[in-house]
Protein backbone atom coordinates (compact mmCIF):
# COMPACT_ATOMS: atom_id res chain seq x y z
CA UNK A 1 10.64 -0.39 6.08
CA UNK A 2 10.09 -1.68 2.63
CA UNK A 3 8.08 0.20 -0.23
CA UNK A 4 6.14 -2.09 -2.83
CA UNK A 5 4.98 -0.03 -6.34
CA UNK A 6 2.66 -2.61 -7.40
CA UNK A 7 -0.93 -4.07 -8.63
CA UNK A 8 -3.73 -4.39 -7.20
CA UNK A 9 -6.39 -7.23 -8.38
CA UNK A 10 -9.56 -8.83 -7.32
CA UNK A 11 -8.75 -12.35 -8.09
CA UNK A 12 -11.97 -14.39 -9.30
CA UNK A 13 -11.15 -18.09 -8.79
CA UNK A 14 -12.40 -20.78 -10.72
CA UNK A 15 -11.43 -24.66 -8.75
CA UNK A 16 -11.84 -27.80 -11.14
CA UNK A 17 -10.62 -31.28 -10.83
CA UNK A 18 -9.40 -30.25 -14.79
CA UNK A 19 -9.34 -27.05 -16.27
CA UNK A 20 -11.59 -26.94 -19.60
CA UNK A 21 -10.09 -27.80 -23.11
CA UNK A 22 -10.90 -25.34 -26.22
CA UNK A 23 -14.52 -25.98 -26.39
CA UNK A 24 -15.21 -27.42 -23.35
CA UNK A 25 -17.18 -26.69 -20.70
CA UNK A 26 -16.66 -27.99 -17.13
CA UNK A 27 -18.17 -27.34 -13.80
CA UNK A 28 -16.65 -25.68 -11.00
CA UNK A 29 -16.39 -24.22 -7.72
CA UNK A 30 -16.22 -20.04 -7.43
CA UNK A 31 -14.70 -18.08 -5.34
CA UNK A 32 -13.08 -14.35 -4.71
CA UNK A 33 -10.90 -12.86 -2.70
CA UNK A 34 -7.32 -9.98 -2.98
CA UNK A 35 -4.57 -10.38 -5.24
CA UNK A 36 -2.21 -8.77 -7.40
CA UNK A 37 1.02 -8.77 -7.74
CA UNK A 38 2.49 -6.07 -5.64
CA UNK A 39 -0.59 -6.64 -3.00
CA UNK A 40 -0.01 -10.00 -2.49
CA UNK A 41 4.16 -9.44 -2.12
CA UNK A 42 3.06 -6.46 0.73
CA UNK A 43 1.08 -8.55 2.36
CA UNK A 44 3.69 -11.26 2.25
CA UNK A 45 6.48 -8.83 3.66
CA UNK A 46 3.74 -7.13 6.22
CA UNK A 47 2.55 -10.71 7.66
CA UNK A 48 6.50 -11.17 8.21
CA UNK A 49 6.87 -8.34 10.25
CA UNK A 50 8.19 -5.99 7.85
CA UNK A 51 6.85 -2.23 8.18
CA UNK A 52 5.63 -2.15 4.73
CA UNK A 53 4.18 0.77 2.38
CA UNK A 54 1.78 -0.38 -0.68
CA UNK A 55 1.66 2.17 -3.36
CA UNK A 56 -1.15 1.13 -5.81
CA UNK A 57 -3.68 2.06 -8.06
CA UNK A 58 -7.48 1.18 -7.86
CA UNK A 59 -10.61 2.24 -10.05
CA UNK A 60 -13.55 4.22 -8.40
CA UNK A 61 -15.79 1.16 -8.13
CA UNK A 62 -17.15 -0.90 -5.18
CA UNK A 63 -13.64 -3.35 -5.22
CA UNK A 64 -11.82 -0.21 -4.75
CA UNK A 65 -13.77 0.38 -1.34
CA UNK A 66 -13.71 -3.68 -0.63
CA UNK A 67 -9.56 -3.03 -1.11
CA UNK A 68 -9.26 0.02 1.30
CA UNK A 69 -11.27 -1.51 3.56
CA UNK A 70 -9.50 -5.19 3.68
CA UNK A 71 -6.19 -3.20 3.65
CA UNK A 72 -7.12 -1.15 7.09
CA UNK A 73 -8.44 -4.44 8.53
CA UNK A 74 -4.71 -6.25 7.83
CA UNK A 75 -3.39 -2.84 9.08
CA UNK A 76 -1.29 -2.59 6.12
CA UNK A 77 0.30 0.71 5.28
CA UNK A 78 -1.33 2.00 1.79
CA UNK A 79 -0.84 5.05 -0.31
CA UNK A 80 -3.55 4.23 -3.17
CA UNK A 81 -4.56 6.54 -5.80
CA UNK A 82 -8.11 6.47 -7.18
CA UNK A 83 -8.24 6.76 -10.89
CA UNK A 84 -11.47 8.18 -12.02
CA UNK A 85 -13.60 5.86 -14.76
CA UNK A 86 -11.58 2.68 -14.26
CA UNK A 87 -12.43 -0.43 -12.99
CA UNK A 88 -10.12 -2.00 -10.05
CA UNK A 89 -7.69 -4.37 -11.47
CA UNK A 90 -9.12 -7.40 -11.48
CA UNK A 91 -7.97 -11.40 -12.41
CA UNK A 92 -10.15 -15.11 -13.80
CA UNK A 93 -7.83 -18.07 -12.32
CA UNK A 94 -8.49 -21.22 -13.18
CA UNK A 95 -7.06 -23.95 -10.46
CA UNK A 96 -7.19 -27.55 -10.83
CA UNK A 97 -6.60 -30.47 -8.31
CA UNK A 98 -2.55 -30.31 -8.40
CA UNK A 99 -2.90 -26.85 -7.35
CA UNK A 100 -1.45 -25.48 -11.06
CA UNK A 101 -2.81 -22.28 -12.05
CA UNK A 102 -4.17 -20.59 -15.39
CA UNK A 103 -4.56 -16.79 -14.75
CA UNK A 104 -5.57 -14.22 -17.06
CA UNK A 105 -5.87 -10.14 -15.41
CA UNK A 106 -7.29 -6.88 -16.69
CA UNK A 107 -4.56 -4.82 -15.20
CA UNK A 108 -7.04 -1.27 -15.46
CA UNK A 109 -6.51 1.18 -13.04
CA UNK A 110 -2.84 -0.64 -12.18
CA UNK A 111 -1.88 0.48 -15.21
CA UNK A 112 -2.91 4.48 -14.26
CA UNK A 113 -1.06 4.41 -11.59
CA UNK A 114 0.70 7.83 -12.50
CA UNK A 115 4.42 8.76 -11.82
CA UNK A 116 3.05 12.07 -10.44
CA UNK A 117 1.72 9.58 -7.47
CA UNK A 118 4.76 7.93 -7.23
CA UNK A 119 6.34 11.17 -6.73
CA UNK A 120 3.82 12.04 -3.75
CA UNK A 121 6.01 9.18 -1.93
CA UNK A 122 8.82 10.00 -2.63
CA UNK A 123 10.02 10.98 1.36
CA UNK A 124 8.92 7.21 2.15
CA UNK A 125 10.80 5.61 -0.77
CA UNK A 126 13.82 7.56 0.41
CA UNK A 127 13.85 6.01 3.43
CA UNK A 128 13.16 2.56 2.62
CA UNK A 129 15.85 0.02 3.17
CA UNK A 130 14.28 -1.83 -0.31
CA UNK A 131 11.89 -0.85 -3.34
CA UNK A 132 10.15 -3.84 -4.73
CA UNK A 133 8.34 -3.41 -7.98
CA UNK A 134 6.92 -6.19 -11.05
CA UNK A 135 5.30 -5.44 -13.85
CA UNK A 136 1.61 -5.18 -13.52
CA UNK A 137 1.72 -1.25 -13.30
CA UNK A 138 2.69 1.33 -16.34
CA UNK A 139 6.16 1.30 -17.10
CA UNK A 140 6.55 4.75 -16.14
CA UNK A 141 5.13 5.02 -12.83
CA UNK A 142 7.64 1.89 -11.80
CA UNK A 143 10.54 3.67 -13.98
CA UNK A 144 10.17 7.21 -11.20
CA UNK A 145 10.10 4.69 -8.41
CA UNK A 146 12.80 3.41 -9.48
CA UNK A 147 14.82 6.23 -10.14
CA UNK A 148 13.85 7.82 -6.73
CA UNK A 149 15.13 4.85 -5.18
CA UNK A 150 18.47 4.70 -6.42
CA UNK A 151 19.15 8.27 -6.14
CA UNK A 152 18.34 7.74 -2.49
CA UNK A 153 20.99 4.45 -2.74
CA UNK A 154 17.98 2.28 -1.87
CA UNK A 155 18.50 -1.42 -2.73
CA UNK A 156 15.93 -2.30 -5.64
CA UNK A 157 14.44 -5.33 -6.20
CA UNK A 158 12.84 -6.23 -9.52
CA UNK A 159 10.71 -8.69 -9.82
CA UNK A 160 10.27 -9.05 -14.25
CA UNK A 161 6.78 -10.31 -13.67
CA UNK A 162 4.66 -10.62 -16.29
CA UNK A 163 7.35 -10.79 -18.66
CA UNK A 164 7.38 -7.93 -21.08
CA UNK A 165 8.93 -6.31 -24.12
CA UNK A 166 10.30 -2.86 -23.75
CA UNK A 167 11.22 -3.09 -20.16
CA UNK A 168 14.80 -3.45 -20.40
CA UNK A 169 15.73 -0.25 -18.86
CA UNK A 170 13.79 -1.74 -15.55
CA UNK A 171 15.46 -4.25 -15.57
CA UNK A 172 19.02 -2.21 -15.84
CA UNK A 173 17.80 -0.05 -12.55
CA UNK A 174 17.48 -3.22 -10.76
CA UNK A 175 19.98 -4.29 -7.81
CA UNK A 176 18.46 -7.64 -7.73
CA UNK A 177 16.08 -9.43 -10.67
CA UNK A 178 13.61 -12.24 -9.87
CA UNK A 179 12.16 -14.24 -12.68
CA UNK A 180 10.52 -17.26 -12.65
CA UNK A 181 11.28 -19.98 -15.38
CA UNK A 182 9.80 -18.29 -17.94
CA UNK A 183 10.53 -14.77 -17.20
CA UNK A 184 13.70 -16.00 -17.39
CA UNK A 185 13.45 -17.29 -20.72
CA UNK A 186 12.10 -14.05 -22.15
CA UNK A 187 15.18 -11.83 -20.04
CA UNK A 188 16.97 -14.17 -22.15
CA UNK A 189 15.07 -13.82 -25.63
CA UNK A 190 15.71 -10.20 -25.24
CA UNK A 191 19.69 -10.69 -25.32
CA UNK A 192 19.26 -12.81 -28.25
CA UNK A 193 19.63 -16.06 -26.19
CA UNK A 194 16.93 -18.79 -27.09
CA UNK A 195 15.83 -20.37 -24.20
CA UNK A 196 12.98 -22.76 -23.79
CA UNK A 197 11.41 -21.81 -20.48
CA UNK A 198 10.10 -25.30 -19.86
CA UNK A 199 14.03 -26.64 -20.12
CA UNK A 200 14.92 -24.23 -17.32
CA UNK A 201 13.96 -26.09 -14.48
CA UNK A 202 15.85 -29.01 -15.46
CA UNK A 203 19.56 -27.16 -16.40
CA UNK A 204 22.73 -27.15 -14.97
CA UNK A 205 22.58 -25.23 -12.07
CA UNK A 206 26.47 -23.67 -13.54
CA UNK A 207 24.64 -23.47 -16.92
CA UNK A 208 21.66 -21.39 -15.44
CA UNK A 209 24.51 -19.08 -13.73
CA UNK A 210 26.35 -18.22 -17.15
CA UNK A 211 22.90 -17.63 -18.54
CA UNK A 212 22.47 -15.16 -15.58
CA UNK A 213 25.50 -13.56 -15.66
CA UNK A 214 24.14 -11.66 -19.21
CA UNK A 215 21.67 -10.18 -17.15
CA UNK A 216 21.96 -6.79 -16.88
CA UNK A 217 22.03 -6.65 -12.44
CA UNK A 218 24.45 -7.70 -10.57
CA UNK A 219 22.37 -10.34 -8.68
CA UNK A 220 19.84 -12.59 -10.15
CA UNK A 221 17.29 -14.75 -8.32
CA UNK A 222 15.43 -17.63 -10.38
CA UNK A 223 12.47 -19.23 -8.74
CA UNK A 224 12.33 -23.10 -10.37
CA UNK A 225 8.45 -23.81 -8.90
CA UNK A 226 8.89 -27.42 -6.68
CA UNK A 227 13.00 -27.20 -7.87
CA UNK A 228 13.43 -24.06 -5.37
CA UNK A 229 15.78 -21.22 -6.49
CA UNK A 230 19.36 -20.27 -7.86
CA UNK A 231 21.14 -17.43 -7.09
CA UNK A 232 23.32 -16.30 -9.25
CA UNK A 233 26.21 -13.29 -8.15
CA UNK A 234 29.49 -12.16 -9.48
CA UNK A 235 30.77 -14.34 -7.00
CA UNK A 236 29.89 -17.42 -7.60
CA UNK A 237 25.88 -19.32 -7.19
CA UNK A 238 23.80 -20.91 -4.94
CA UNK A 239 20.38 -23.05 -5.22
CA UNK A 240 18.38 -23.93 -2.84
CA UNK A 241 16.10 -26.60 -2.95
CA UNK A 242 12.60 -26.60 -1.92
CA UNK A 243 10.94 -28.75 0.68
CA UNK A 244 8.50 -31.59 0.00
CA UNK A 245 5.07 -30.07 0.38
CA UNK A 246 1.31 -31.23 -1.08
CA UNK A 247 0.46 -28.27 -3.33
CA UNK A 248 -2.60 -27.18 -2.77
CA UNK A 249 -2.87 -23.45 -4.69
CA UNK A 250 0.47 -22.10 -6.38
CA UNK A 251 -1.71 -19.14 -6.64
CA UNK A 252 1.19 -16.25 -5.37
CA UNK A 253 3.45 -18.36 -4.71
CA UNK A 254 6.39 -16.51 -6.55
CA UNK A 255 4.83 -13.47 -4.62
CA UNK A 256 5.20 -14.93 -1.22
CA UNK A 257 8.99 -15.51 -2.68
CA UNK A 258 9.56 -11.68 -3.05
CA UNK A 259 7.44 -10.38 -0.80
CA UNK A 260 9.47 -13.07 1.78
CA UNK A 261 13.06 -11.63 0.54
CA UNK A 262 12.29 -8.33 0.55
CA UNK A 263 11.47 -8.68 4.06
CA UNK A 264 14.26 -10.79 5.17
CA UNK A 265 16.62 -8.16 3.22
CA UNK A 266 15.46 -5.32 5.29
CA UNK A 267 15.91 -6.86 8.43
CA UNK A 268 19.90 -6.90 7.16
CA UNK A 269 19.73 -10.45 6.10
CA UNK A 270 22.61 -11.60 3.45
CA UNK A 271 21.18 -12.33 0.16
CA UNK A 272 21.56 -16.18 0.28
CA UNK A 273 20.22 -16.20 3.53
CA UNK A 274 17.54 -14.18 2.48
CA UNK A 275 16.53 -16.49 -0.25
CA UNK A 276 16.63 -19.80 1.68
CA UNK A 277 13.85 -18.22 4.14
CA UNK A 278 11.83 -17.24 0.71
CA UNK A 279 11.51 -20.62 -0.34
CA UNK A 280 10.28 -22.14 2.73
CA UNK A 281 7.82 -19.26 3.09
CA UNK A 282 6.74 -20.00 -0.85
CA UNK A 283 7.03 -23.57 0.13
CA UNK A 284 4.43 -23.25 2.96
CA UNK A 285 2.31 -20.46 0.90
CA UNK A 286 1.48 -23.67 -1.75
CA UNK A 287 0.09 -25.74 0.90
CA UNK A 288 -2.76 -22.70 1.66
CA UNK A 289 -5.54 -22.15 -0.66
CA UNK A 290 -5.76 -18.57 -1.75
CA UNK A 291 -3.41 -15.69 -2.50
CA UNK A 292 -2.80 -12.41 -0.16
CA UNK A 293 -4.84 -13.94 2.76
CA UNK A 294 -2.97 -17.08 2.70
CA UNK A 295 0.57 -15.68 3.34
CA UNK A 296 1.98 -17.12 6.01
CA UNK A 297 3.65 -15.50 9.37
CA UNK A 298 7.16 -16.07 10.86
CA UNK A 299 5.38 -18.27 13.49
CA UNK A 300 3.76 -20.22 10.56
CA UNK A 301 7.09 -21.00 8.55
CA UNK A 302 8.60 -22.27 11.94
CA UNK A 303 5.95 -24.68 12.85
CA UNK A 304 6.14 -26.44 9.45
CA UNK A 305 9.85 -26.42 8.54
CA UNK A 306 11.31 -25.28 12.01
């Protein structure tokens, strides 16, 4: 079993052959459907098979009964806590025709979710074989996961997403980190190294591994987008490379990747192993419109990449 700390959002979506310029408006087609962070990564790890726990925050409005009720229909495991007077977390993405995304969330009630609820699972986080927590909750509550886990000798992984100041003593709890490019960069900014996130991508894959090796966590997992992933661990890296695909919706793509290792991981896969399967499942994720609902099965992956 796996435990995921995370966000819950209602995403709002917004498709346009090109999103709007300052000043601009454009027409669209509208649409809504489950997201967030840590939701989207559960259902990626649940839809692989994995027994999975969501531990999550929602307001006490009518998306926080629309979430408990999708979440019984997917039969996914959820501990949520209602937080009086707050809205459900909730996100405006904008997605144009090559599938790139714009996304800008109202974390509320994710960021209630309280340590003393954390605490209430603690039994289940002891016997996980992995924690999985980002960044779209408060600090603390994903701090006492955290330090539940590792008291328990859990493996955690950490996914630094969105980046933020202040987090640094996450990020040293962490067994394994998992930016993207520019969570990367700002790991980086933090240590004093000036990175531009839009040149990471394109490095040396032994250049991106000294960069790494700074990090405070032994192992290190960068998603590059349509350039795949690098590993980086004190002995030695590897990248993988992603398949050709035709992007349709990079919406949760990078939470299909974590939600697709953490699975892998507790079914006693080896790291590198572990990530190769994540980017094909990310890979095949892209090609499906939508976020949570769109993350694929075991059977899926096979049938496109065998």
């Amino acid at each position: 079993m796996i435990v995921v700390a995370g966000s819950y959002n209602q995403d709002l979506v917004w498709r346009t052959p090109r999103c709007p310029e300052a000043g601009e408006t454009r027409t669209g087609r509208f649409s809504q459907g489950p997201g967030g962070k840590g939701f989207n990564q559960a259902m990626a790890a649940h839809r692989l098979g994995c027994p999975t726990l969501f531990v999550a925050a929602l307001g006490d409005d009518t998306l926080a009964d629309a979430a408990r009720a999708l979440a019984a229909r997917e039969e996914l495991d959820c501990a949520w806590q209602c937080v009086a007077g707050s809205a459900t977390g909730n996100a405006a993405i904008w997605l144009d025709d090559a599938g790139q995304n714009r996304i800008l969330v109202d974390l509320a009630a994710n960021l209630r979710l309280s340590p003393a609820h954390i605490e209430a699972q603690a039994d289940a986080i002891r016997a996980a074989r992995l924690l999985l927590v980002q960044q779209e909750i408060g600090l603390e509550a994903a701090l006492a996961a955290l330090r539940i886990a590792k008291a328990a000798d859990v493996r955690c992984l950490v996914n630094p997403a969105p980046a933020l100041p202040g987090a640094a003593e996450l990020h040293a709890l962490a067994d394994i980190l998992s930016p993207n490019e520019s969570e990367f960069a700002a790991l980086l900014q933090g240590l004093g190294e000036h990175v531009d996130a839009d040149t990471v991508a394109g490095m040396a894959h032994d250049d991106l591994h000294a960069l790494a090796r700074r990090l405070p966590c032994p192992d290190t997992v960068i998603t590059l987008g349509n350039h795949g992933a690098l590993l980086s661990m004190p002995s030695g890296f590897h990248h993988f490379p992603a398949p050709q695909v035709a992007v349709r919706d990079s919406t949760g793509a990078g939470d299909c990747f974590n939600g697709a290792l953490a699975a892998e991981l507790a079914h006693g896969a080896a790291l590198p192993d572990a990530c190769a399967f994540a980017v094909r499942a990310a890979s095949c994720k892209v090609e499906r419109p939508g976020a949570a609902l769109a993350m694929p099965t075991r059977a899926d992956i096979r049938a496109r990449f065998g």
